[in-house]
PDB file of N, CA and C in Angstrom:
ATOM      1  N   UNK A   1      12.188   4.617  -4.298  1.00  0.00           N
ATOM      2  CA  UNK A   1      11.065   5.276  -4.941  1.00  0.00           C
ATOM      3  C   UNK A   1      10.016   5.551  -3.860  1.00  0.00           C
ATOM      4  N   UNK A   2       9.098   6.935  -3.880  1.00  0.00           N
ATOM      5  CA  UNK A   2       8.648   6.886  -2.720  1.00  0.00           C
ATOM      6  C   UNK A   2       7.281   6.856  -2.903  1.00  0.00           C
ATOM      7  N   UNK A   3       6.397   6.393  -2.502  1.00  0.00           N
ATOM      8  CA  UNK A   3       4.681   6.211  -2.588  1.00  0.00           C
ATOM      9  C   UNK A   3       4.031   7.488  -2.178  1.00  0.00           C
ATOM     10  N   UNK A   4       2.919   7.608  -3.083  1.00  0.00           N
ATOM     11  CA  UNK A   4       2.235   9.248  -2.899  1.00  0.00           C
ATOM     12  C   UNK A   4       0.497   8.944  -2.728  1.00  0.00           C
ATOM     13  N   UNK A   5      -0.085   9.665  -2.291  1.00  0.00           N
ATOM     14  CA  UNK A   5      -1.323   9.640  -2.675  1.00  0.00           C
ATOM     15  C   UNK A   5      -1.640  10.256  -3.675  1.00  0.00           C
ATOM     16  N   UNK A   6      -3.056  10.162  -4.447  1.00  0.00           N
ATOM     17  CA  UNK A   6      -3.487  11.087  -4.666  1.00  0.00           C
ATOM     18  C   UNK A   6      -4.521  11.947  -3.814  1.00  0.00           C
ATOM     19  N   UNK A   7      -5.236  12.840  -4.084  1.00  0.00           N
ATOM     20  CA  UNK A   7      -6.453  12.900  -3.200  1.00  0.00           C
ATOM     21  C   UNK A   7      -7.571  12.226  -2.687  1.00  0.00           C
ATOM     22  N   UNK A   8      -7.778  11.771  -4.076  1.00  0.00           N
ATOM     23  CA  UNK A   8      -9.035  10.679  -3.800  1.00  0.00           C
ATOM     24  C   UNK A   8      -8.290   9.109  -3.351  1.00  0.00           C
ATOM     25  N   UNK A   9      -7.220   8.913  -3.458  1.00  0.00           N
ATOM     26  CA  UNK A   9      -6.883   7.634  -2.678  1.00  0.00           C
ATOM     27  C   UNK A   9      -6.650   8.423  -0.919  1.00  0.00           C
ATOM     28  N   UNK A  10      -6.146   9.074  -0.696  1.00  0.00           N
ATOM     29  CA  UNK A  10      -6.185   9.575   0.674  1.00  0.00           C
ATOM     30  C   UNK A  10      -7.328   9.620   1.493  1.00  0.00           C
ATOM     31  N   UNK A  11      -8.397  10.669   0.719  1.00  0.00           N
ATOM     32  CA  UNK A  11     -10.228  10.170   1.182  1.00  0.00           C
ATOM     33  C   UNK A  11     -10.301   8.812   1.829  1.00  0.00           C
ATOM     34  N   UNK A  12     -10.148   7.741   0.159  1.00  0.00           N
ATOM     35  CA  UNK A  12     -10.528   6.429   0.741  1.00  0.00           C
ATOM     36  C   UNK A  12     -10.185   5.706   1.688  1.00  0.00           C
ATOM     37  N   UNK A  13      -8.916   5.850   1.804  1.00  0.00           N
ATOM     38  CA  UNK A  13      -7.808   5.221   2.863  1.00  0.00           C
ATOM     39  C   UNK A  13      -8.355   5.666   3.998  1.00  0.00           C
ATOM     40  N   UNK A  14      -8.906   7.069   4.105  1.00  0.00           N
ATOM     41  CA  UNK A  14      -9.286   7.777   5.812  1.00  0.00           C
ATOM     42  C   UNK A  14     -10.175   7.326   5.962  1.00  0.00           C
ATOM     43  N   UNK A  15     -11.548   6.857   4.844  1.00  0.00           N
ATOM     44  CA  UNK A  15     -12.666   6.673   5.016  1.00  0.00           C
ATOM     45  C   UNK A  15     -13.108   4.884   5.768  1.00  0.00           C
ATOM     46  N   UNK A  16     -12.096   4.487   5.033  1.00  0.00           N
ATOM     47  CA  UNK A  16     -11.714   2.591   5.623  1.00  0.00           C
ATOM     48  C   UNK A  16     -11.254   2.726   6.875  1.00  0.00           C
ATOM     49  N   UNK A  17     -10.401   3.731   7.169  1.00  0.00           N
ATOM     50  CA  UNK A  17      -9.597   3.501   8.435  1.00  0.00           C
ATOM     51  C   UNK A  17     -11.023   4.252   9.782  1.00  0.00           C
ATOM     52  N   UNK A  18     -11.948   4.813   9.382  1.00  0.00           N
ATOM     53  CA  UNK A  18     -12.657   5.726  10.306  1.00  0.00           C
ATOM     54  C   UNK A  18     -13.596   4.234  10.129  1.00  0.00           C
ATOM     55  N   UNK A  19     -14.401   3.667   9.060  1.00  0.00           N
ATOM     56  CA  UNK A  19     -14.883   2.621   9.043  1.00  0.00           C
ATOM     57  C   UNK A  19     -14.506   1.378  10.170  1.00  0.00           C
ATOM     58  N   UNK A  20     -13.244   1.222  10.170  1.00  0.00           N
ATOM     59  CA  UNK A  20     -12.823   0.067  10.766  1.00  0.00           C
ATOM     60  C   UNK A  20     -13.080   0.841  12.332  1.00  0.00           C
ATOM     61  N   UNK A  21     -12.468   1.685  12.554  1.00  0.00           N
ATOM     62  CA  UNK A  21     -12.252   2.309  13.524  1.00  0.00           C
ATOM     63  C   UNK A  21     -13.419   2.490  14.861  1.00  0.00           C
ATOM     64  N   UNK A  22     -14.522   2.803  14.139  1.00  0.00           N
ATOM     65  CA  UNK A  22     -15.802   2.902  14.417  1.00  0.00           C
ATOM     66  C   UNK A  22     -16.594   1.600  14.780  1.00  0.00           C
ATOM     67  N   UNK A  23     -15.818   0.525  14.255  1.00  0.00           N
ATOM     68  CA  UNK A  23     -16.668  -0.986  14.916  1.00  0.00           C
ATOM     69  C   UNK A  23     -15.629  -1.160  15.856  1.00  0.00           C
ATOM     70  N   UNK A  24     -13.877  -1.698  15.235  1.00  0.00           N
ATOM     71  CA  UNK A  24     -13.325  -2.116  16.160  1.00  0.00           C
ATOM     72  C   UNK A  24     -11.906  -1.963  16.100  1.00  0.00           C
ATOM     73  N   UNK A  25     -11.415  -0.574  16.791  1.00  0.00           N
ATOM     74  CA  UNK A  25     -10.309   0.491  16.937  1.00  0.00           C
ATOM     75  C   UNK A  25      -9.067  -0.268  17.053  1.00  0.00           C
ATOM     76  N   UNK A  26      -8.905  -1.497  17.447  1.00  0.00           N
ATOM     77  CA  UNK A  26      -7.756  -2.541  17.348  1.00  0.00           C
ATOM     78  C   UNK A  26      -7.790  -2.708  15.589  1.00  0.00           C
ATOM     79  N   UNK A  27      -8.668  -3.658  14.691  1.00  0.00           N
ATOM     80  CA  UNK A  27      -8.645  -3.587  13.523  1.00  0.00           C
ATOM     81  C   UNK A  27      -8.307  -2.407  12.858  1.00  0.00           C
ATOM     82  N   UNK A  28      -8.620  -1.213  13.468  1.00  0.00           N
ATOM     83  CA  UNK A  28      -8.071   0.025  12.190  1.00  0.00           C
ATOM     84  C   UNK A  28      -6.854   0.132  12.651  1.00  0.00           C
ATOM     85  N   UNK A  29      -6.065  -0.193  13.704  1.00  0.00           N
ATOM     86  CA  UNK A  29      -4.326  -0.281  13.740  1.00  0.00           C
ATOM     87  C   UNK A  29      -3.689  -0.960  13.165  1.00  0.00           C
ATOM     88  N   UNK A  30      -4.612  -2.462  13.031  1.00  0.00           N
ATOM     89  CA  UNK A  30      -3.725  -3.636  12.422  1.00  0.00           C
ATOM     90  C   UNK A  30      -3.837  -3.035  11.000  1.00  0.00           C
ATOM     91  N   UNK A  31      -4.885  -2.812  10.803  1.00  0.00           N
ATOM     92  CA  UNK A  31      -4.891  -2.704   9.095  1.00  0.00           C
ATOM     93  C   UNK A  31      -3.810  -1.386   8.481  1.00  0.00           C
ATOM     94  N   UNK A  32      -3.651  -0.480   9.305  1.00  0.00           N
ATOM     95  CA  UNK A  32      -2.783   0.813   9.276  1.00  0.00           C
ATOM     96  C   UNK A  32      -1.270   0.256   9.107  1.00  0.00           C
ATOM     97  N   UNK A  33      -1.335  -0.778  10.168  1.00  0.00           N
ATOM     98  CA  UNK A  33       0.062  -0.921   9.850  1.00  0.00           C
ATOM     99  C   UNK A  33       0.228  -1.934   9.044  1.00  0.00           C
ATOM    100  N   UNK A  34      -0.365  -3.022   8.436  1.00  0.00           N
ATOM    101  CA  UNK A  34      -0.281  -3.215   7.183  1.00  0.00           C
ATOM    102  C   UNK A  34       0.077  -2.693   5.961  1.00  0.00           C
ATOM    103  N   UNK A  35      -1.057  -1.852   5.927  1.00  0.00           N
ATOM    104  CA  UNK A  35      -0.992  -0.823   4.558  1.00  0.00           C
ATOM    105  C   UNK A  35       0.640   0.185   4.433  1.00  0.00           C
ATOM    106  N   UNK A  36       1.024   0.207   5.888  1.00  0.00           N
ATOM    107  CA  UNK A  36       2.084   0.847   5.830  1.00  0.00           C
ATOM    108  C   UNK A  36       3.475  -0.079   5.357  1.00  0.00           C
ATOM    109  N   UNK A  37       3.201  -1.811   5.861  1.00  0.00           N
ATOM    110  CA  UNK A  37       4.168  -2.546   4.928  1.00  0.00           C
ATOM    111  C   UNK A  37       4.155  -2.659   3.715  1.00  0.00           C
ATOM    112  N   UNK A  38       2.478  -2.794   3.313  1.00  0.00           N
ATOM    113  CA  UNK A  38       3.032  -3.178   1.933  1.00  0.00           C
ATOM    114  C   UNK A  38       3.562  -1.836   1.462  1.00  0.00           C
ATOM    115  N   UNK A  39       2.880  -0.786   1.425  1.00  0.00           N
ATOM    116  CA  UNK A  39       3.970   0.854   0.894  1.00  0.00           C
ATOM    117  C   UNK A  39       5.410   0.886   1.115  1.00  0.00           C
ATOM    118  N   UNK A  40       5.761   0.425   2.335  1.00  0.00           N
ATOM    119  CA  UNK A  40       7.133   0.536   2.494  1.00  0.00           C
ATOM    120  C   UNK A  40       7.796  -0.541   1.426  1.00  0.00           C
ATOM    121  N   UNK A  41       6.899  -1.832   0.996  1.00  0.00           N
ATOM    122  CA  UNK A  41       7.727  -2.262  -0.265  1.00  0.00           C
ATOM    123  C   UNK A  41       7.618  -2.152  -1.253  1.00  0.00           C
ATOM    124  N   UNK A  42       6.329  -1.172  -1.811  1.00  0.00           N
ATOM    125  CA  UNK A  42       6.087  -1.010  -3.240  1.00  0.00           C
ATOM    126  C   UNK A  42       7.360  -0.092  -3.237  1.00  0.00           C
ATOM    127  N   UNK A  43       7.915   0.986  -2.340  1.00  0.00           N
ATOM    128  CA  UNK A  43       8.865   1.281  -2.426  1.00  0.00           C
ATOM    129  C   UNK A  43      10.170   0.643  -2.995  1.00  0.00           C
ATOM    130  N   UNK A  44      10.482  -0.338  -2.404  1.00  0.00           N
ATOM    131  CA  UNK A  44      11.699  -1.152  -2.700  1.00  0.00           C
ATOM    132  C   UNK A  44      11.168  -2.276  -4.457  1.00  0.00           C
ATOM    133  N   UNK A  45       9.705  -2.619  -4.495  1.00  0.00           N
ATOM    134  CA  UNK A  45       9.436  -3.340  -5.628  1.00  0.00           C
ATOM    135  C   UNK A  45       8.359  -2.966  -5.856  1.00  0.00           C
ATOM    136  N   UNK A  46       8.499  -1.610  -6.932  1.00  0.00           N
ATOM    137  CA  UNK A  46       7.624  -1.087  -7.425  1.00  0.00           C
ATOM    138  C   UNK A  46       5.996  -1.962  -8.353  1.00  0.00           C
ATOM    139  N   UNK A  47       7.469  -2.824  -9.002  1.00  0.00           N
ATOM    140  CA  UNK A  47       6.308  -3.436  -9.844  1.00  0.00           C
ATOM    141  C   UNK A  47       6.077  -4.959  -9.174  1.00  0.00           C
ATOM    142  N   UNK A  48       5.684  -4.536  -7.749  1.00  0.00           N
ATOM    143  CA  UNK A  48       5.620  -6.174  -7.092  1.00  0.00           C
ATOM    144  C   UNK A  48       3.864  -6.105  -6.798  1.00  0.00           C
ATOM    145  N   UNK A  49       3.071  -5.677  -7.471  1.00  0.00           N
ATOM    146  CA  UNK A  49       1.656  -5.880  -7.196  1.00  0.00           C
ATOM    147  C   UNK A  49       0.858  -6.608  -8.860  1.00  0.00           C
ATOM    148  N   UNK A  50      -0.302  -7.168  -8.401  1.00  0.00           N
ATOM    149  CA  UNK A  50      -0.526  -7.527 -10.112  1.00  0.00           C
ATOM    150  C   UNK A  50      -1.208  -6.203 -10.704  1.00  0.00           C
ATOM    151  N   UNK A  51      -1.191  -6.667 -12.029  1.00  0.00           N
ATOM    152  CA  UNK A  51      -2.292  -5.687 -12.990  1.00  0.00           C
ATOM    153  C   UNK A  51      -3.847  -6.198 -12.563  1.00  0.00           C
ATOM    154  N   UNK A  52      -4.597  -4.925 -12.613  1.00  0.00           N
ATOM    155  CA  UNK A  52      -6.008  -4.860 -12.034  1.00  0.00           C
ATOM    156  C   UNK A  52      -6.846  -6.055 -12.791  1.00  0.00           C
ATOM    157  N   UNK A  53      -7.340  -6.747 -12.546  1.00  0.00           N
ATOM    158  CA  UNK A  53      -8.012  -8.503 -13.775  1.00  0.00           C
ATOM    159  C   UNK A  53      -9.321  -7.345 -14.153  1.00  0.00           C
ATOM    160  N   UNK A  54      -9.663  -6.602 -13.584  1.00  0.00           N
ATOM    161  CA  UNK A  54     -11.054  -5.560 -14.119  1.00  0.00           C
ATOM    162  C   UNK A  54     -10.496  -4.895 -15.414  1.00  0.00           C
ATOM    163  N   UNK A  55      -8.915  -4.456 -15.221  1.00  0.00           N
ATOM    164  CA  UNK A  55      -8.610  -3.887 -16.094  1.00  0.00           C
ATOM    165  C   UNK A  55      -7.485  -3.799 -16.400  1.00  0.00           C
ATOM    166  N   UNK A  56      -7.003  -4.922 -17.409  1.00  0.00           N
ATOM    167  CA  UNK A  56      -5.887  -5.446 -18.006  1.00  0.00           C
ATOM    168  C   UNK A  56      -4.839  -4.335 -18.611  1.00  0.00           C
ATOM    169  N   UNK A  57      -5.687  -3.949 -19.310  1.00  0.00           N
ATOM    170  CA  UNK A  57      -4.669  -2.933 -20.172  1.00  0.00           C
ATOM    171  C   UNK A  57      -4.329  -1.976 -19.777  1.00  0.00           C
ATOM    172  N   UNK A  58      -4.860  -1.223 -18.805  1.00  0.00           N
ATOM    173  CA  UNK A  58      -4.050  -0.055 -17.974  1.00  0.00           C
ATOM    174  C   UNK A  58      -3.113  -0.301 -17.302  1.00  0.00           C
ATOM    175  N   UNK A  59      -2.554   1.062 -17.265  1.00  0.00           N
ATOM    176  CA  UNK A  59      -1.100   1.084 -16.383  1.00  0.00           C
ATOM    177  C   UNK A  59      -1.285   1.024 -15.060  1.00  0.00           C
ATOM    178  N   UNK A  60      -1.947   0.602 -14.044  1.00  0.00           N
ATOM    179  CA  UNK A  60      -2.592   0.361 -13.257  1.00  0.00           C
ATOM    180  C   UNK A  60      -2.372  -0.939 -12.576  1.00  0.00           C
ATOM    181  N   UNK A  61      -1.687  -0.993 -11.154  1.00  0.00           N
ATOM    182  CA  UNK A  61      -1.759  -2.483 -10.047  1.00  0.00           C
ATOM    183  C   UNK A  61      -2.306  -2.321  -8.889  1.00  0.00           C
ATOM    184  N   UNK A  62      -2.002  -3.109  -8.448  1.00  0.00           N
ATOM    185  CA  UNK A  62      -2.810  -3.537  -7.499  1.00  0.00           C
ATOM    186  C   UNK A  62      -2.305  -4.437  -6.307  1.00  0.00           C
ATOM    187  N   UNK A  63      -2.365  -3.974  -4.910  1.00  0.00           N
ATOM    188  CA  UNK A  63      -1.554  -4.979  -3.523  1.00  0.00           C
ATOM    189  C   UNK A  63      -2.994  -5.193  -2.819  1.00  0.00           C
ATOM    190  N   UNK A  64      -3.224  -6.267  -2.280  1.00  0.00           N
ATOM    191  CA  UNK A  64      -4.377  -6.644  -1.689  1.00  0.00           C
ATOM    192  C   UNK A  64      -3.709  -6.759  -0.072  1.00  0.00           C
ATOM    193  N   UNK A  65      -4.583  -5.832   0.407  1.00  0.00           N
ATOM    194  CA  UNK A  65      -4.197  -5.612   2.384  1.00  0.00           C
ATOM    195  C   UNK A  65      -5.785  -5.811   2.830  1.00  0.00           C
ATOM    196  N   UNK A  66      -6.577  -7.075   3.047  1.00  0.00           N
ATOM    197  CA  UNK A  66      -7.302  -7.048   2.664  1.00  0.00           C
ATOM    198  C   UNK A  66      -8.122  -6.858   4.193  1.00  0.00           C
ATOM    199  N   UNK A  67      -9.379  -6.405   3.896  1.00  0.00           N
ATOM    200  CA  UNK A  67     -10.368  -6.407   2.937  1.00  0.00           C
ATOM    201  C   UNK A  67     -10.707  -5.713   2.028  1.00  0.00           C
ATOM    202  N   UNK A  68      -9.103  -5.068   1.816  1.00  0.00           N
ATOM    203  CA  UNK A  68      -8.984  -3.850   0.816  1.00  0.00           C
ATOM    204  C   UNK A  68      -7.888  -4.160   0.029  1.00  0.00           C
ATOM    205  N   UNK A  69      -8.797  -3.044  -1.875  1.00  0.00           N
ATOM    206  CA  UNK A  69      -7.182  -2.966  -2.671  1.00  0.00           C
ATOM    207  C   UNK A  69      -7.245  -1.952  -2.952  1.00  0.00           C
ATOM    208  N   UNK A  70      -5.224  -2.063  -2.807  1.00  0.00           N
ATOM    209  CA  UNK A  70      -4.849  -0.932  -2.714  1.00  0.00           C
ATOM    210  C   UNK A  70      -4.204  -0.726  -4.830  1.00  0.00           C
ATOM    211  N   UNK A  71      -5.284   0.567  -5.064  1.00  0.00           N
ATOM    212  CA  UNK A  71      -4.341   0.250  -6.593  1.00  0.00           C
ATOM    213  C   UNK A  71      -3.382   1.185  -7.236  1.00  0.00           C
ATOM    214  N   UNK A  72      -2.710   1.333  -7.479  1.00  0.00           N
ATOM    215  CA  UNK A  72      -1.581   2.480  -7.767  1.00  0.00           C
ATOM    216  C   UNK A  72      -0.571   2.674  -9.103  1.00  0.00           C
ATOM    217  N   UNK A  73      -0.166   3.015  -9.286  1.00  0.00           N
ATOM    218  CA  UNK A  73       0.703   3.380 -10.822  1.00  0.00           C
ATOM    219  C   UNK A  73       1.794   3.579 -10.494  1.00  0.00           C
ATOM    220  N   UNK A  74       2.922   3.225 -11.265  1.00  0.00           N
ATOM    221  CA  UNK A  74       4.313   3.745 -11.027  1.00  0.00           C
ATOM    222  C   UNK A  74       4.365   4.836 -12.069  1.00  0.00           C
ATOM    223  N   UNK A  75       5.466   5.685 -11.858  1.00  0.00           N
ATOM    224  CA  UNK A  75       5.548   6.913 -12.235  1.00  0.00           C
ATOM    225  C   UNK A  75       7.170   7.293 -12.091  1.00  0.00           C
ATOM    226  N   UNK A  76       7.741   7.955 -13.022  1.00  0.00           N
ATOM    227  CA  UNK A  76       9.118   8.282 -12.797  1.00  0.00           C
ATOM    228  C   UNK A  76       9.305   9.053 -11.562  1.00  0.00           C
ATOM    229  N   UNK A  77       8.225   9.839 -11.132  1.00  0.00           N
ATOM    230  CA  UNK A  77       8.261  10.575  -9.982  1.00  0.00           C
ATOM    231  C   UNK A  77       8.251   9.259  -8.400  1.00  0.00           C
ATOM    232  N   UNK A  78       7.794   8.324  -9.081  1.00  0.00           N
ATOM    233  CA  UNK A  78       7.449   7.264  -7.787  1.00  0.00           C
ATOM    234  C   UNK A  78       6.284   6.696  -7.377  1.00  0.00           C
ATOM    235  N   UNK A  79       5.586   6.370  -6.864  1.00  0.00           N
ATOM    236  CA  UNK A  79       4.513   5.303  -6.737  1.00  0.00           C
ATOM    237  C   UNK A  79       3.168   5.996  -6.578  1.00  0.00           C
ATOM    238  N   UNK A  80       2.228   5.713  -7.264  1.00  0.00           N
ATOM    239  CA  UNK A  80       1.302   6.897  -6.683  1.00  0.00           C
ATOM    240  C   UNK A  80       0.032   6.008  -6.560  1.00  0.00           C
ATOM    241  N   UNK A  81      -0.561   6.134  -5.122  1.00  0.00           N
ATOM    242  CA  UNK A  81      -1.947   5.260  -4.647  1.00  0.00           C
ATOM    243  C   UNK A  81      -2.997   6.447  -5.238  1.00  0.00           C
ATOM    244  N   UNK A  82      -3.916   5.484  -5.963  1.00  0.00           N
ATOM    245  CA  UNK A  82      -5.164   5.915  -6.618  1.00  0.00           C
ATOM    246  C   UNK A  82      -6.197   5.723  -6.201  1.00  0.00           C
ATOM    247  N   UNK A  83      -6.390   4.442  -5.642  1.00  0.00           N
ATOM    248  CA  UNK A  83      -7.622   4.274  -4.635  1.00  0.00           C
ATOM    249  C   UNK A  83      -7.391   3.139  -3.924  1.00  0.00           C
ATOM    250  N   UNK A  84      -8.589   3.145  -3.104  1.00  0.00           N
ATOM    251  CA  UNK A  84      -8.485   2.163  -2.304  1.00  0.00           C
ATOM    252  C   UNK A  84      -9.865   1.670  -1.807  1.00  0.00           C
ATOM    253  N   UNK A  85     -10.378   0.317  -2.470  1.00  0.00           N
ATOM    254  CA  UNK A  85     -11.702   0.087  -2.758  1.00  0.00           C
ATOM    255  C   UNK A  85     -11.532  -1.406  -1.672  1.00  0.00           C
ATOM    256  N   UNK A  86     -12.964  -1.329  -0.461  1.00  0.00           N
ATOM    257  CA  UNK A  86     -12.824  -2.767   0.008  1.00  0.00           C
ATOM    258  C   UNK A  86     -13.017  -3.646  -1.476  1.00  0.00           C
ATOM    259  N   UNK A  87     -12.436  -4.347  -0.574  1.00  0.00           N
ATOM    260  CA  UNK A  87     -12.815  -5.641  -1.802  1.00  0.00           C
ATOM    261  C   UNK A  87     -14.236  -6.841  -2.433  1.00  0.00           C
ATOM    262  N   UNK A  88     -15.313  -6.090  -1.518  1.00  0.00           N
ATOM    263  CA  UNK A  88     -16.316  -6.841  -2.087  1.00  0.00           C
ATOM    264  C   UNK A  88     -17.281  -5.423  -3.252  1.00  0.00           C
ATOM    265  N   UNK A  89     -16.848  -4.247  -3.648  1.00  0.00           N
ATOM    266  CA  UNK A  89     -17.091  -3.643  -4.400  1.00  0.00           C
ATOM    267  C   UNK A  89     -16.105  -3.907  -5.879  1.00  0.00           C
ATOM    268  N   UNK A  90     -16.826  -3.782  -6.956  1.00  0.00           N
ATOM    269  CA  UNK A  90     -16.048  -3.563  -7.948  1.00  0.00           C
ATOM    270  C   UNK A  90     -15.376  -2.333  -8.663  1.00  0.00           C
ATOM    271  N   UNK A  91     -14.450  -2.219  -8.585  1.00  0.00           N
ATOM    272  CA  UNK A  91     -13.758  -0.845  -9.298  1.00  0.00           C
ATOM    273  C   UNK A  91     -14.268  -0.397 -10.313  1.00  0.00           C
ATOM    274  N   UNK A  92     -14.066   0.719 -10.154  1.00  0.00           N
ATOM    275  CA  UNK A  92     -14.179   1.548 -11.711  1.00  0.00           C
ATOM    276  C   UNK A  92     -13.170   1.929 -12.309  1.00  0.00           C
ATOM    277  N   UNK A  93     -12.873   2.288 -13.564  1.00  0.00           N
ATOM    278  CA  UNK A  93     -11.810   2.471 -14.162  1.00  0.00           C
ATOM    279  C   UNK A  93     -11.144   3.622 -13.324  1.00  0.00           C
ATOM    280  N   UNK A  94      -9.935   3.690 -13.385  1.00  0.00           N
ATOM    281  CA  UNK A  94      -8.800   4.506 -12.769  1.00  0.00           C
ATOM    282  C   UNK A  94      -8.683   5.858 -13.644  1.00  0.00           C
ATOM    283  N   UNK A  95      -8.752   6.978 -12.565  1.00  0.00           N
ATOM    284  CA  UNK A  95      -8.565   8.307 -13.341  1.00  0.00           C
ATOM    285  C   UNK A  95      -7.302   8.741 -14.278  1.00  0.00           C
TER     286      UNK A  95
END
């Protein structure tokens, strides 16, 4: 199954990675290639992240690469990243 962005998770993801990047250009690699493991296994275990605790009842999970989460939906089409919020902000509901 293959992992997608949407738009606004792509923004965020560039916006963390220019963030990190901008203090300390080693941290925005490590964290890059993180984010790129856990994707490479939501691939293989789609439903291996929890449900959002902000918001139970949506179809909506969540992989923590932290100081960020990453939250995303499965989809017959395949995995799709929705956003990507550091983790000392609280989410808002998912589009």
């Amino acid at each position: 199954m293959s992992v997608r962005f949407t738009p606004a998770a792509q923004r965020q993801l560039l916006e963390a990675l220019e963030f990190l990047a901008a203090r300390r250009p080693s941290a925005a690699r490590a964290f890059l290639q993180r984010v790129r493991t856990r994707l490479e296994a939501l691939e293989a275990f789609p439903q291996a992240g929890r449900r959002v605790p902000e918001f139970p009842e949506l179809p909506v999970r969540e992989v923590l690469v932290p100081p960020y989460r990453l939250f995303y939906r499965v989809r017959e089409s395949g995995v799709w990243l929705v956003g990507v919020w550091h983790d000392a902000r609280l989410p808002r509901e998912p589009e």
